[in-house]
PDB file of N, CA and C in Angstrom:
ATOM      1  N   UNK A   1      73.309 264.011  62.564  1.00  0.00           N
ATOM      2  CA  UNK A   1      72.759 263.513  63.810  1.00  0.00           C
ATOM      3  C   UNK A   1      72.238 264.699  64.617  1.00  0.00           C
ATOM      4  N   UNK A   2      71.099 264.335  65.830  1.00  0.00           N
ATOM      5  CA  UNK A   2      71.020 265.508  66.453  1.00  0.00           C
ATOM      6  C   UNK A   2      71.326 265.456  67.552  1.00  0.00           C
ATOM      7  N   UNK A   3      72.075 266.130  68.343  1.00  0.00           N
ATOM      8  CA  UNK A   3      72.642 266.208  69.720  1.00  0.00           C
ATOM      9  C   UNK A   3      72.500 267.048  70.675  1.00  0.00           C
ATOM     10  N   UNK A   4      72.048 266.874  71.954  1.00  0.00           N
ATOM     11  CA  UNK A   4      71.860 267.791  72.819  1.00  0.00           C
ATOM     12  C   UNK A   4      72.911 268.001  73.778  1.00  0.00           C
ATOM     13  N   UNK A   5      73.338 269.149  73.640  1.00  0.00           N
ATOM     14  CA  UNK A   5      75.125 269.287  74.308  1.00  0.00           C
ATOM     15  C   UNK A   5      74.784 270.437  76.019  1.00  0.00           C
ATOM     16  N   UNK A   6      74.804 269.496  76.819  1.00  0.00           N
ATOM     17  CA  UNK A   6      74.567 269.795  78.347  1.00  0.00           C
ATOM     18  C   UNK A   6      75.331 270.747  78.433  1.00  0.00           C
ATOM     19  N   UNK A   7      75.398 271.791  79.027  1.00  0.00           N
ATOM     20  CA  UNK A   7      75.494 273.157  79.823  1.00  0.00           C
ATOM     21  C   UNK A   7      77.251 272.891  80.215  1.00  0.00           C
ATOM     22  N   UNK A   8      77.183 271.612  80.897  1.00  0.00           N
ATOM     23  CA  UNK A   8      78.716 271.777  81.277  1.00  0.00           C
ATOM     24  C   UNK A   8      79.951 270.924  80.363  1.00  0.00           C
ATOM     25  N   UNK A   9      79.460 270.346  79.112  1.00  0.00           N
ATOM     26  CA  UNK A   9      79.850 269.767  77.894  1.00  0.00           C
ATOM     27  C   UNK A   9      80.304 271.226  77.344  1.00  0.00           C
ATOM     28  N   UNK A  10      79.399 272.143  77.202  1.00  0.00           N
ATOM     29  CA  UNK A  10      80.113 274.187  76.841  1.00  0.00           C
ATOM     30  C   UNK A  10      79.988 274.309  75.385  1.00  0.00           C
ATOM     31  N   UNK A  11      79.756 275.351  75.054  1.00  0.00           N
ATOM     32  CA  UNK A  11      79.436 276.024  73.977  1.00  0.00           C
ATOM     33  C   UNK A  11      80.611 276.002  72.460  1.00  0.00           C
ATOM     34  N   UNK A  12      81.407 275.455  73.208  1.00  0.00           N
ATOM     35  CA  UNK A  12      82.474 275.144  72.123  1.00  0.00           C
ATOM     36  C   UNK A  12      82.391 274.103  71.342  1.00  0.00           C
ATOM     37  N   UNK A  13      82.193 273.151  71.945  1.00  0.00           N
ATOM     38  CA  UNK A  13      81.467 272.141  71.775  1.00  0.00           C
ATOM     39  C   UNK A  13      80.058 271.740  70.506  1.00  0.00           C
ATOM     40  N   UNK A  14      79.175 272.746  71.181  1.00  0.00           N
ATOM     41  CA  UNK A  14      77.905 273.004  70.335  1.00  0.00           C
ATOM     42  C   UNK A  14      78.269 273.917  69.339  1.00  0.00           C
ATOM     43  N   UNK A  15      79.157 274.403  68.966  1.00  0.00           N
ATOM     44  CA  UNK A  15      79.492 275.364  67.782  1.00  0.00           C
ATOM     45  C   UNK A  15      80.038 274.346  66.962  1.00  0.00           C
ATOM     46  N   UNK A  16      81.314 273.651  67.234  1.00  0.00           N
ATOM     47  CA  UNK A  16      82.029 272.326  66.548  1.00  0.00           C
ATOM     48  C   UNK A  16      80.959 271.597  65.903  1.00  0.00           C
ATOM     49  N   UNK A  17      80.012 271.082  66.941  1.00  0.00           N
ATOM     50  CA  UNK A  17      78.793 269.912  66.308  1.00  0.00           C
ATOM     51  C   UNK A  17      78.530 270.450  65.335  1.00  0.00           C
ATOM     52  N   UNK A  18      77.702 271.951  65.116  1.00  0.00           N
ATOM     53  CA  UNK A  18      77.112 272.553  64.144  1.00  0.00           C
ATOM     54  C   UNK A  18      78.410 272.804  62.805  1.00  0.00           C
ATOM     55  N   UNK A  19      79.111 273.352  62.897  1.00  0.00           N
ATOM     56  CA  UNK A  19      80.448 273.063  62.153  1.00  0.00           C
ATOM     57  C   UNK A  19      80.466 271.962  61.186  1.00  0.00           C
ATOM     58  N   UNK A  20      80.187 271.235  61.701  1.00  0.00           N
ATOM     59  CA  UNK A  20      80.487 269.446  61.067  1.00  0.00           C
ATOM     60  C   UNK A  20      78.714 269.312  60.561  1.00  0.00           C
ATOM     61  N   UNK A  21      77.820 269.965  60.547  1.00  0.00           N
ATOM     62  CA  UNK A  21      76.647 269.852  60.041  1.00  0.00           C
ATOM     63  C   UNK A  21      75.805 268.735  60.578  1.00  0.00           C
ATOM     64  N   UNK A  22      75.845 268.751  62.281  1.00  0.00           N
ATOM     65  CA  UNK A  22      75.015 268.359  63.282  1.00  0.00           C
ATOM     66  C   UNK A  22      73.772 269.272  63.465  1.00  0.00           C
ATOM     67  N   UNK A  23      72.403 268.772  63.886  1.00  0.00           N
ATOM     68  CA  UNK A  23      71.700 269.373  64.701  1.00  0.00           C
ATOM     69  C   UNK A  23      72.009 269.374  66.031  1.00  0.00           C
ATOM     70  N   UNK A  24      71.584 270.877  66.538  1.00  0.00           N
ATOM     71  CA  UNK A  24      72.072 270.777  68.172  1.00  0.00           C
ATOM     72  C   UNK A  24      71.475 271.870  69.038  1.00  0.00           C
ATOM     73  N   UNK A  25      71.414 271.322  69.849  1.00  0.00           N
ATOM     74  CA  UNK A  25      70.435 271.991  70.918  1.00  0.00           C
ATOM     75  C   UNK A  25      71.372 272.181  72.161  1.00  0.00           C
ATOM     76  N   UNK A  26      71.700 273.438  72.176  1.00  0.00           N
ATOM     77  CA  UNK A  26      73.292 273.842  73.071  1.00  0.00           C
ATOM     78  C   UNK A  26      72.126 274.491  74.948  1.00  0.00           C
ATOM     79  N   UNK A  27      72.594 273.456  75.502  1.00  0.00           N
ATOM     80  CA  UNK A  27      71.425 273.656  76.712  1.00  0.00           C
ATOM     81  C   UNK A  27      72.337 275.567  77.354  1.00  0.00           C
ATOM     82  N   UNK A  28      73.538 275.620  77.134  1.00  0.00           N
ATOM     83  CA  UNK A  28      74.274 276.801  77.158  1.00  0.00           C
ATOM     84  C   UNK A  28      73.758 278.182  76.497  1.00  0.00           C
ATOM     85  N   UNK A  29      73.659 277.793  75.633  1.00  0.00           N
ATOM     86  CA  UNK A  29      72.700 278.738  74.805  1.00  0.00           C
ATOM     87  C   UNK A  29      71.841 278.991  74.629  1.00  0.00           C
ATOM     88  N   UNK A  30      70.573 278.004  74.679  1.00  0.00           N
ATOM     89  CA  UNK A  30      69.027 277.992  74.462  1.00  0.00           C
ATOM     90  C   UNK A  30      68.244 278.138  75.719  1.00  0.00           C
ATOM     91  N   UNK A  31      68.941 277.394  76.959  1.00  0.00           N
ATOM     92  CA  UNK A  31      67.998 276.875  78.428  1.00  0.00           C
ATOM     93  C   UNK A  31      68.855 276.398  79.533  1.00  0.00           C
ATOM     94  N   UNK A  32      69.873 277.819  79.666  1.00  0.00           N
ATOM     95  CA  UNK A  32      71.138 277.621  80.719  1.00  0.00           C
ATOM     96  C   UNK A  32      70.178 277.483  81.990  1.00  0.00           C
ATOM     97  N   UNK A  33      70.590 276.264  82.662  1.00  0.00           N
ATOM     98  CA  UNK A  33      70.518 276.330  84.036  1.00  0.00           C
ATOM     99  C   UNK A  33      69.269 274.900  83.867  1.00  0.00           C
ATOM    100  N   UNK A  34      69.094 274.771  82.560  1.00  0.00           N
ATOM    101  CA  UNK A  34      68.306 273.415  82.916  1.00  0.00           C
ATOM    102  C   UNK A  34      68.218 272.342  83.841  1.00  0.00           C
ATOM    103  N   UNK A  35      67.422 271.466  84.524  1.00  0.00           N
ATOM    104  CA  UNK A  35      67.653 270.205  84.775  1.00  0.00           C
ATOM    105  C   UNK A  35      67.880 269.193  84.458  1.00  0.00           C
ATOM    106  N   UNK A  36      68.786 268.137  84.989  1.00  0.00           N
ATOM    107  CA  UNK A  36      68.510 266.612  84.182  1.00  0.00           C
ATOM    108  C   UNK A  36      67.888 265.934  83.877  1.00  0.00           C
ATOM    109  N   UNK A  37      66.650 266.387  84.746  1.00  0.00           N
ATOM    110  CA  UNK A  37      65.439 265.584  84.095  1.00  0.00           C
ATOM    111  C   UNK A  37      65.057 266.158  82.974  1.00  0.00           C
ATOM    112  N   UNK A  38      64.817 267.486  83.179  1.00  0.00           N
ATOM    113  CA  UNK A  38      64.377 268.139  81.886  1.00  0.00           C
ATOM    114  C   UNK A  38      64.876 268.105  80.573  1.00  0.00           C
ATOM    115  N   UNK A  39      66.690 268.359  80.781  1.00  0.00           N
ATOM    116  CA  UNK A  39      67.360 267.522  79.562  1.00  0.00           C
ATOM    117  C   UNK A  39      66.968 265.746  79.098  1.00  0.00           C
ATOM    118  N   UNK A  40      66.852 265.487  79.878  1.00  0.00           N
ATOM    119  CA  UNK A  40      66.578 263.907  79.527  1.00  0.00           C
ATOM    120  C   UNK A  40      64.954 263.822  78.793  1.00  0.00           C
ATOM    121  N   UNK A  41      64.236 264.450  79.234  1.00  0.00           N
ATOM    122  CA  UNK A  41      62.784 264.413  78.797  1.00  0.00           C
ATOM    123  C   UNK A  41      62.978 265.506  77.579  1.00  0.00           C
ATOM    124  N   UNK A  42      63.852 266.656  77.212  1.00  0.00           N
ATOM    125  CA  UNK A  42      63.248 267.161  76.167  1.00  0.00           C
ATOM    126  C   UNK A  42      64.447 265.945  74.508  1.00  0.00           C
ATOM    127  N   UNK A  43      65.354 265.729  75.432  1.00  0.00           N
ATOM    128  CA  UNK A  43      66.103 264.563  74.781  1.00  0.00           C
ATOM    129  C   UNK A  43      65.074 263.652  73.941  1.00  0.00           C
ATOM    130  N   UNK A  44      64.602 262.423  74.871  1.00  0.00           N
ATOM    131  CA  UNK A  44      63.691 261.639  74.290  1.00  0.00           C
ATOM    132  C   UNK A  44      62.710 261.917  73.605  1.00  0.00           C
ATOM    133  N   UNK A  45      61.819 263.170  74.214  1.00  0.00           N
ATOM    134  CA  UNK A  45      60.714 263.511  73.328  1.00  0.00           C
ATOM    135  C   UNK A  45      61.377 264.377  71.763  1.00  0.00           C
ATOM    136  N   UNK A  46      62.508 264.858  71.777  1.00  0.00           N
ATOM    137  CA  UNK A  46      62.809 265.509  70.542  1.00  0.00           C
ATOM    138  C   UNK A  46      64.001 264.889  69.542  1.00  0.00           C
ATOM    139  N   UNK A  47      64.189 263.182  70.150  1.00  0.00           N
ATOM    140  CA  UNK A  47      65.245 262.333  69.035  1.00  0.00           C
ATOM    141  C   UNK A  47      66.635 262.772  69.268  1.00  0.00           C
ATOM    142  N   UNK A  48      66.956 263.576  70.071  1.00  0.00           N
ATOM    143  CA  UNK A  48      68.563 264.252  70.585  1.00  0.00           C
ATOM    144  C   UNK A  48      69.053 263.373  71.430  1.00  0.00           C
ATOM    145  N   UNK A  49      70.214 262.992  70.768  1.00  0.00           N
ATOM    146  CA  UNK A  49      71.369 262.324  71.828  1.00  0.00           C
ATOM    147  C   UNK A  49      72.108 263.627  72.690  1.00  0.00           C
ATOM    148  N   UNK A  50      71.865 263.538  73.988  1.00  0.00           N
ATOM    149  CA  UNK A  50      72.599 264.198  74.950  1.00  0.00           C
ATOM    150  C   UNK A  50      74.420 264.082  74.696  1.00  0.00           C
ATOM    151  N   UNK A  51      75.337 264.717  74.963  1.00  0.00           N
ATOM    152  CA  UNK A  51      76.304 264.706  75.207  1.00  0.00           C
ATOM    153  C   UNK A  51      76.821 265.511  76.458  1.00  0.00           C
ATOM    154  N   UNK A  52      77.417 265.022  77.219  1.00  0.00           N
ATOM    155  CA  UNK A  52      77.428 265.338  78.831  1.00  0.00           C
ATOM    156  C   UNK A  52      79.047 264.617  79.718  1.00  0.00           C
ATOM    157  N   UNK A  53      79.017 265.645  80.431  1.00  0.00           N
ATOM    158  CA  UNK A  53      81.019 265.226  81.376  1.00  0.00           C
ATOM    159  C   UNK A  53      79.801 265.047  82.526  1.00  0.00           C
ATOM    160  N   UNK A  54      78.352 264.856  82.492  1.00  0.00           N
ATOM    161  CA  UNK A  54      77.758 265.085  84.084  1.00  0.00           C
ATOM    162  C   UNK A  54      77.587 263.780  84.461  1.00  0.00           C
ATOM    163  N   UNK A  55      77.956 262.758  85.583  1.00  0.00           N
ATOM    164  CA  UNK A  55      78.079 261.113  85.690  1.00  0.00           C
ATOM    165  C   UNK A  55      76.267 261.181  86.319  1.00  0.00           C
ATOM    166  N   UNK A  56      75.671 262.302  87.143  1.00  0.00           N
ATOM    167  CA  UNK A  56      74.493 261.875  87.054  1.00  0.00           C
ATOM    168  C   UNK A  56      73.266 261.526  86.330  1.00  0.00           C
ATOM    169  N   UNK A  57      73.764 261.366  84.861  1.00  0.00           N
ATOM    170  CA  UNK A  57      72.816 260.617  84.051  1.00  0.00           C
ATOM    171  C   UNK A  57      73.194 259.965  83.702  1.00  0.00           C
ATOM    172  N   UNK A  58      74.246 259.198  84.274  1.00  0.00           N
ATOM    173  CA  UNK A  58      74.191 257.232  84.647  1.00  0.00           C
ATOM    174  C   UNK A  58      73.191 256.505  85.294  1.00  0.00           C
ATOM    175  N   UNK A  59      73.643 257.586  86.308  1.00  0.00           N
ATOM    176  CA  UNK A  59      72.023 257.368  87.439  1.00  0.00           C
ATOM    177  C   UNK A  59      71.101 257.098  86.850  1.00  0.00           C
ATOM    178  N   UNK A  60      70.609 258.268  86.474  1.00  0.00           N
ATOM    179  CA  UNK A  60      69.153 258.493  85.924  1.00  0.00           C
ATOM    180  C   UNK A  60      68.829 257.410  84.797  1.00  0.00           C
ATOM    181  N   UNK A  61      69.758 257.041  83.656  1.00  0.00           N
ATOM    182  CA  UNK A  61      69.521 255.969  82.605  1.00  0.00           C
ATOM    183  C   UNK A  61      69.680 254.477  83.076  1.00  0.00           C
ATOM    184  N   UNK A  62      70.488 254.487  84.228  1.00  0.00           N
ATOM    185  CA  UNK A  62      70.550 252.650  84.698  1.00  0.00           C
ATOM    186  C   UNK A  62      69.798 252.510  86.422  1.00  0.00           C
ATOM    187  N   UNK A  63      69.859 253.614  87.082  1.00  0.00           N
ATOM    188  CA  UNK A  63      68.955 253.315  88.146  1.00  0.00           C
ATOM    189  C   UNK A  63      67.682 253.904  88.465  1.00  0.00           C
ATOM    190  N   UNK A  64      67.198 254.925  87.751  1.00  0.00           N
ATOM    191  CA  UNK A  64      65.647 255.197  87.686  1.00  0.00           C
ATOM    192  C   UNK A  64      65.115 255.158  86.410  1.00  0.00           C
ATOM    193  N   UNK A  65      65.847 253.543  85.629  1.00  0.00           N
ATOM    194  CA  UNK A  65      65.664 253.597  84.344  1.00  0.00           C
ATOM    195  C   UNK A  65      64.578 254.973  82.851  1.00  0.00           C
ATOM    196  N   UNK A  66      65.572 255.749  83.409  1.00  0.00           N
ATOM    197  CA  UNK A  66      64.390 256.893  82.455  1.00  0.00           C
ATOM    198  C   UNK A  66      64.811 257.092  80.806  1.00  0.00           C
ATOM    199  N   UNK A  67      64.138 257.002  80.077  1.00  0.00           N
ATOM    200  CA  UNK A  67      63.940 256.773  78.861  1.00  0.00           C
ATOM    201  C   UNK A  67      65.258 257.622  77.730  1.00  0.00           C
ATOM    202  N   UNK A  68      65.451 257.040  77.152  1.00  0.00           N
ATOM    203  CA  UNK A  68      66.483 258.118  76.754  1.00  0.00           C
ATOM    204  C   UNK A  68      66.426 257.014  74.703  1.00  0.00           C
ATOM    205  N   UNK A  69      67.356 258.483  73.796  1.00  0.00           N
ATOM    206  CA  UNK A  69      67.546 258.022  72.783  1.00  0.00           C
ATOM    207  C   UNK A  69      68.947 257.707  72.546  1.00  0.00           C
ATOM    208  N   UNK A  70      69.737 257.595  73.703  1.00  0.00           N
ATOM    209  CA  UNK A  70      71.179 257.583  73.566  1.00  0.00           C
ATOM    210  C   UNK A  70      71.823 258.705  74.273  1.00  0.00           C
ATOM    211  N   UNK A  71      72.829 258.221  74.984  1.00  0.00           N
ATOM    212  CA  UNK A  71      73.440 259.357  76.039  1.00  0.00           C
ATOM    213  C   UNK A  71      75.322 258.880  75.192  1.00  0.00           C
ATOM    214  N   UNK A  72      75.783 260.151  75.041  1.00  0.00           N
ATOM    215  CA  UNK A  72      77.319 260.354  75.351  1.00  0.00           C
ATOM    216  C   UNK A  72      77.789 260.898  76.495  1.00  0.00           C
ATOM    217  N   UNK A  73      78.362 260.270  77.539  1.00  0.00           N
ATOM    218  CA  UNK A  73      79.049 260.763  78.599  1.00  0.00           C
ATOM    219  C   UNK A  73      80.257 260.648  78.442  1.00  0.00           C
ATOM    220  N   UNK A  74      81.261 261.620  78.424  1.00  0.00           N
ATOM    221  CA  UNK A  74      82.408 262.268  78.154  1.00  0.00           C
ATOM    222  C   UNK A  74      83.462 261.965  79.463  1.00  0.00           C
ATOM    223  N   UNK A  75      84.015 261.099  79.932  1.00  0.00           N
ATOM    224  CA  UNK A  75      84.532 260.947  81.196  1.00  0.00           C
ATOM    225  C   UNK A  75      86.047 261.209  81.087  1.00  0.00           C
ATOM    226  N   UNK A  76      86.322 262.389  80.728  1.00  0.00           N
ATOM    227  CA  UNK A  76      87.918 262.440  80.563  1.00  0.00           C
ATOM    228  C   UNK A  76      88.695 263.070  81.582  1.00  0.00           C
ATOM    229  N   UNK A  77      90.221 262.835  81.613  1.00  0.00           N
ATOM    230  CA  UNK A  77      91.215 263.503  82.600  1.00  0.00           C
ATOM    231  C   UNK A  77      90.953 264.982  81.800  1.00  0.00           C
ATOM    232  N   UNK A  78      91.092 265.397  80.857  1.00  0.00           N
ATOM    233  CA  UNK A  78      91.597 266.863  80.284  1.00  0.00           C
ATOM    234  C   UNK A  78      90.382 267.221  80.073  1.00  0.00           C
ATOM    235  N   UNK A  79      89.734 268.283  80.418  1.00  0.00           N
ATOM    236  CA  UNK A  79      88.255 268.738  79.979  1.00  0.00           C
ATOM    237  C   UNK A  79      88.492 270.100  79.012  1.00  0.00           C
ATOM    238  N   UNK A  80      89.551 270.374  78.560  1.00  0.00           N
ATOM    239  CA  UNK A  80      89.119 271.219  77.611  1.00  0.00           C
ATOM    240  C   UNK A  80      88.415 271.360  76.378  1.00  0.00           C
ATOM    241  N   UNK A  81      87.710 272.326  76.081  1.00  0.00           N
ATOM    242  CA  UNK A  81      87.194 272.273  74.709  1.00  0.00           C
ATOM    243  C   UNK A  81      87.995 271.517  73.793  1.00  0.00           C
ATOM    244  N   UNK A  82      89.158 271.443  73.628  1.00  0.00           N
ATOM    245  CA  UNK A  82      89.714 270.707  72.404  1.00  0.00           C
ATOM    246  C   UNK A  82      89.901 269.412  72.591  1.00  0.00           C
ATOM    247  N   UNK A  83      90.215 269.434  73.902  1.00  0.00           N
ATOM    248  CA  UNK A  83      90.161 267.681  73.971  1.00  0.00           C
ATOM    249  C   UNK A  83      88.802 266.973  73.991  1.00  0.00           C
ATOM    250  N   UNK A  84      87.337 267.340  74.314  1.00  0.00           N
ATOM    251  CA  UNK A  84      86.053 267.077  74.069  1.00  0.00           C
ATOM    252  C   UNK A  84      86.233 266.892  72.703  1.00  0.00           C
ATOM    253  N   UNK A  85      86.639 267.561  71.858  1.00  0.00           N
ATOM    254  CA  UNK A  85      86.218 267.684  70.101  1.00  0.00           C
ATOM    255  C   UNK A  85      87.269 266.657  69.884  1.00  0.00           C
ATOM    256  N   UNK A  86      88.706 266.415  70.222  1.00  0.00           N
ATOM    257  CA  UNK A  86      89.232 265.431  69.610  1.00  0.00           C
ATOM    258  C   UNK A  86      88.586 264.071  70.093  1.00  0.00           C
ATOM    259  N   UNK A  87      88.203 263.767  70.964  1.00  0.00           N
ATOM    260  CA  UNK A  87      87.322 262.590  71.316  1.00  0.00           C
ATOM    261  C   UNK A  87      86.043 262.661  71.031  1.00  0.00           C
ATOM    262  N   UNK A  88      85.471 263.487  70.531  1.00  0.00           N
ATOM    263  CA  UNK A  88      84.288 263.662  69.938  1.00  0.00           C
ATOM    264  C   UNK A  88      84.403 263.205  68.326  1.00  0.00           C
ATOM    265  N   UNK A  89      85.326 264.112  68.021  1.00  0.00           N
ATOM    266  CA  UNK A  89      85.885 262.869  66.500  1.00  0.00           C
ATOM    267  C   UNK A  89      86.046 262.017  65.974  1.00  0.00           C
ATOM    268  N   UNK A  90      86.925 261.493  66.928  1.00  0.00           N
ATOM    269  CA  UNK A  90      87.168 259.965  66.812  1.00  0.00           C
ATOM    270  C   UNK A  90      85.834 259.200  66.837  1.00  0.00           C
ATOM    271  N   UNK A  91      85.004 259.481  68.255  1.00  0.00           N
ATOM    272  CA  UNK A  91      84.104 258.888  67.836  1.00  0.00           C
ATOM    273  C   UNK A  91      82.895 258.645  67.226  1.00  0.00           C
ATOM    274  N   UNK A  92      82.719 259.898  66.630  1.00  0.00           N
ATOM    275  CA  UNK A  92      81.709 260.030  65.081  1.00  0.00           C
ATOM    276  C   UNK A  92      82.226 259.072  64.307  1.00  0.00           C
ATOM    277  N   UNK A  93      83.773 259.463  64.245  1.00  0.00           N
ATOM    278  CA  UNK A  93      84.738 258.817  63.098  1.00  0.00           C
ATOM    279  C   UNK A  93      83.895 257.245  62.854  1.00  0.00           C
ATOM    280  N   UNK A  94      84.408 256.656  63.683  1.00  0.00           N
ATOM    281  CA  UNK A  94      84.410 255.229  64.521  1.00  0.00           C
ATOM    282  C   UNK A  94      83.128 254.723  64.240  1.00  0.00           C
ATOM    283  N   UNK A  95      82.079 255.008  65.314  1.00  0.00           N
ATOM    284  CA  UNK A  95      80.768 254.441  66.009  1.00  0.00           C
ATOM    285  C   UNK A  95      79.867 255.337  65.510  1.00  0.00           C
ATOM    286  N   UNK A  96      79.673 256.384  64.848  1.00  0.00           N
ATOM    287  CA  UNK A  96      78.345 256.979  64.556  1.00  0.00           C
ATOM    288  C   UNK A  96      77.040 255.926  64.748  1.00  0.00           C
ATOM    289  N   UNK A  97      76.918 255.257  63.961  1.00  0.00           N
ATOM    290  CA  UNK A  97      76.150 254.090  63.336  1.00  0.00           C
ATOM    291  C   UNK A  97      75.825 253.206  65.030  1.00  0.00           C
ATOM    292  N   UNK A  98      76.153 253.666  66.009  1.00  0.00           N
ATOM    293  CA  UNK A  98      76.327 252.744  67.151  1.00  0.00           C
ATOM    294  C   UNK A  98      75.607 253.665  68.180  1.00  0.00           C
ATOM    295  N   UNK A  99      75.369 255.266  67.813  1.00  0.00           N
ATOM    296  CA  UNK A  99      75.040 256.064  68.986  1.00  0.00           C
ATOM    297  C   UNK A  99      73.826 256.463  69.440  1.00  0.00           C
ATOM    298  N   UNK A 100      72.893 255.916  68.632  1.00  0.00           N
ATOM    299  CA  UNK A 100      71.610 256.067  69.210  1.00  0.00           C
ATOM    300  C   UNK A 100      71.316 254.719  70.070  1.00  0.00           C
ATOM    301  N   UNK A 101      70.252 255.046  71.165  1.00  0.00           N
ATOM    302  CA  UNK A 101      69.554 254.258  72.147  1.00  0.00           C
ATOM    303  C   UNK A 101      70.784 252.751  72.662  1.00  0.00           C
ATOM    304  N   UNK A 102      71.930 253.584  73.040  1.00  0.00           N
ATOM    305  CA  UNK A 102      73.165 253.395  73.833  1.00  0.00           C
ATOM    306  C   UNK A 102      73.590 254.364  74.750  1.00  0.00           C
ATOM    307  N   UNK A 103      74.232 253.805  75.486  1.00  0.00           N
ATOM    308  CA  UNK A 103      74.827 254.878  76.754  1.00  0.00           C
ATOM    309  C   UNK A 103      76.259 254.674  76.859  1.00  0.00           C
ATOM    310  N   UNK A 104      76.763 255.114  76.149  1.00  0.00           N
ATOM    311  CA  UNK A 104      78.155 255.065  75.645  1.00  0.00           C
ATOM    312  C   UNK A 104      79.100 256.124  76.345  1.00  0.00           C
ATOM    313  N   UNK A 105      80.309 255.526  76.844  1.00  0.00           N
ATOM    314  CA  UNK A 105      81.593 255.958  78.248  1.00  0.00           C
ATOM    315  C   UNK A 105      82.351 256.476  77.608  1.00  0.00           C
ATOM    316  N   UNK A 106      82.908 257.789  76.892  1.00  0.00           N
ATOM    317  CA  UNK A 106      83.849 257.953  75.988  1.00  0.00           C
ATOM    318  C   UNK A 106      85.169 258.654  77.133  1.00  0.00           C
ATOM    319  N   UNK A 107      86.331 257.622  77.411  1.00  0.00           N
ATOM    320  CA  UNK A 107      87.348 258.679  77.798  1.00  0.00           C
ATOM    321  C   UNK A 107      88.392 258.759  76.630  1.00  0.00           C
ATOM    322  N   UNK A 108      89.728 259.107  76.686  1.00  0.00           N
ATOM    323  CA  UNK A 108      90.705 259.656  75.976  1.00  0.00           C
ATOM    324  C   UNK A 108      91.070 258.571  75.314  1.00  0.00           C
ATOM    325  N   UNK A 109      90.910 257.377  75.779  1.00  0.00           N
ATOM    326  CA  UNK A 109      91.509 255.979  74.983  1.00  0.00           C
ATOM    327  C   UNK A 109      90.866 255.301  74.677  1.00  0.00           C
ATOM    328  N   UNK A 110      89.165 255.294  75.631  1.00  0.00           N
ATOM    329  CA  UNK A 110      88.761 254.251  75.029  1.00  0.00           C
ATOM    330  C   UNK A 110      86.830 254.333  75.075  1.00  0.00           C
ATOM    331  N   UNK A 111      86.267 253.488  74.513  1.00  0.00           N
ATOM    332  CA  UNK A 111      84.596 253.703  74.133  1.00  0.00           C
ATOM    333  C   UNK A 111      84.137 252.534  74.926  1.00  0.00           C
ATOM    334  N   UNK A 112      83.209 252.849  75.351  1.00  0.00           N
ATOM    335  CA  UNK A 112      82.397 251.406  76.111  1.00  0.00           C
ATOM    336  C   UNK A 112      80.590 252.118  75.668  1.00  0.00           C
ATOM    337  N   UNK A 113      80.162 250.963  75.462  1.00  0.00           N
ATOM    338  CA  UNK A 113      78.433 250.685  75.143  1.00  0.00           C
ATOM    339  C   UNK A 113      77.667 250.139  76.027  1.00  0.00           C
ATOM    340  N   UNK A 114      76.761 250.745  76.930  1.00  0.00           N
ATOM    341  CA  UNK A 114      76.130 249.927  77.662  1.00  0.00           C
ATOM    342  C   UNK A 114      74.576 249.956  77.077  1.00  0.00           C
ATOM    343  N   UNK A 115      73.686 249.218  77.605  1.00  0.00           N
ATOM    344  CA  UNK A 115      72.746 249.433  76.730  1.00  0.00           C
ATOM    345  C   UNK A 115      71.051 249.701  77.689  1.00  0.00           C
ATOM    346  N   UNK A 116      70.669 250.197  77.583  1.00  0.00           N
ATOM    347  CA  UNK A 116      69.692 250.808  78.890  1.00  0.00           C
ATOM    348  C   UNK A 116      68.351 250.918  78.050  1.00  0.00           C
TER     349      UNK A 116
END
């Protein structure tokens, strides 16, 4: 899959994806300090599902309906790198097959799909 892993999602993160033999576009590494729009537009135009702890591209995907190929937003109590990757696991594990052109709520227990 290819994934675009937001600036404050962190570089640990985008090393893991690649690890597991993801494409990935680490906004940390390539284009620190990006915008959300700009993530969202180089998202859609380049087939990358975003992965993101940032709640303002809820906004942006359900109230200024802007185009997207699928968003992971990461909404957890524990934000460490390891706890991102163990919930990042699970839900490759799980839903791969479910993560494009969805906007999917991942916290520590549980997955929700909305569809935008």
């Amino acid at each position: 899959m290819r994934f675009l892993v937001d600036e404050c999602t962190g570089p640990t993160v985008a090393d893991w994806l690649r690890s597991q033999s993801h494409e990935v576009f680490s906004v940390y590494h390539e284009a620190r300090g990006m915008a959300d729009d700009a993530i969202l537009d180089l998202a859609h135009s380049g087939n990358w599902i975003p992965i993101t702890n940032d709640k303002d591209f809820g906004e942006k995907v359900y109230r200024e309906k802007r185009p997207h190929r699928g968003v992971v937003f990461l909404r957890l109590q524990d934000e460490r790198p390891a706890s991102k990757i163990d919930v990042l696991q699970r839900l490759l594990d799980e839903y791969d097959a479910r993560l494009a052109d969805n906007f999917v709520v991942v916290t520590e227990t549980h997955v929700r799909f909305g569809f935008a």
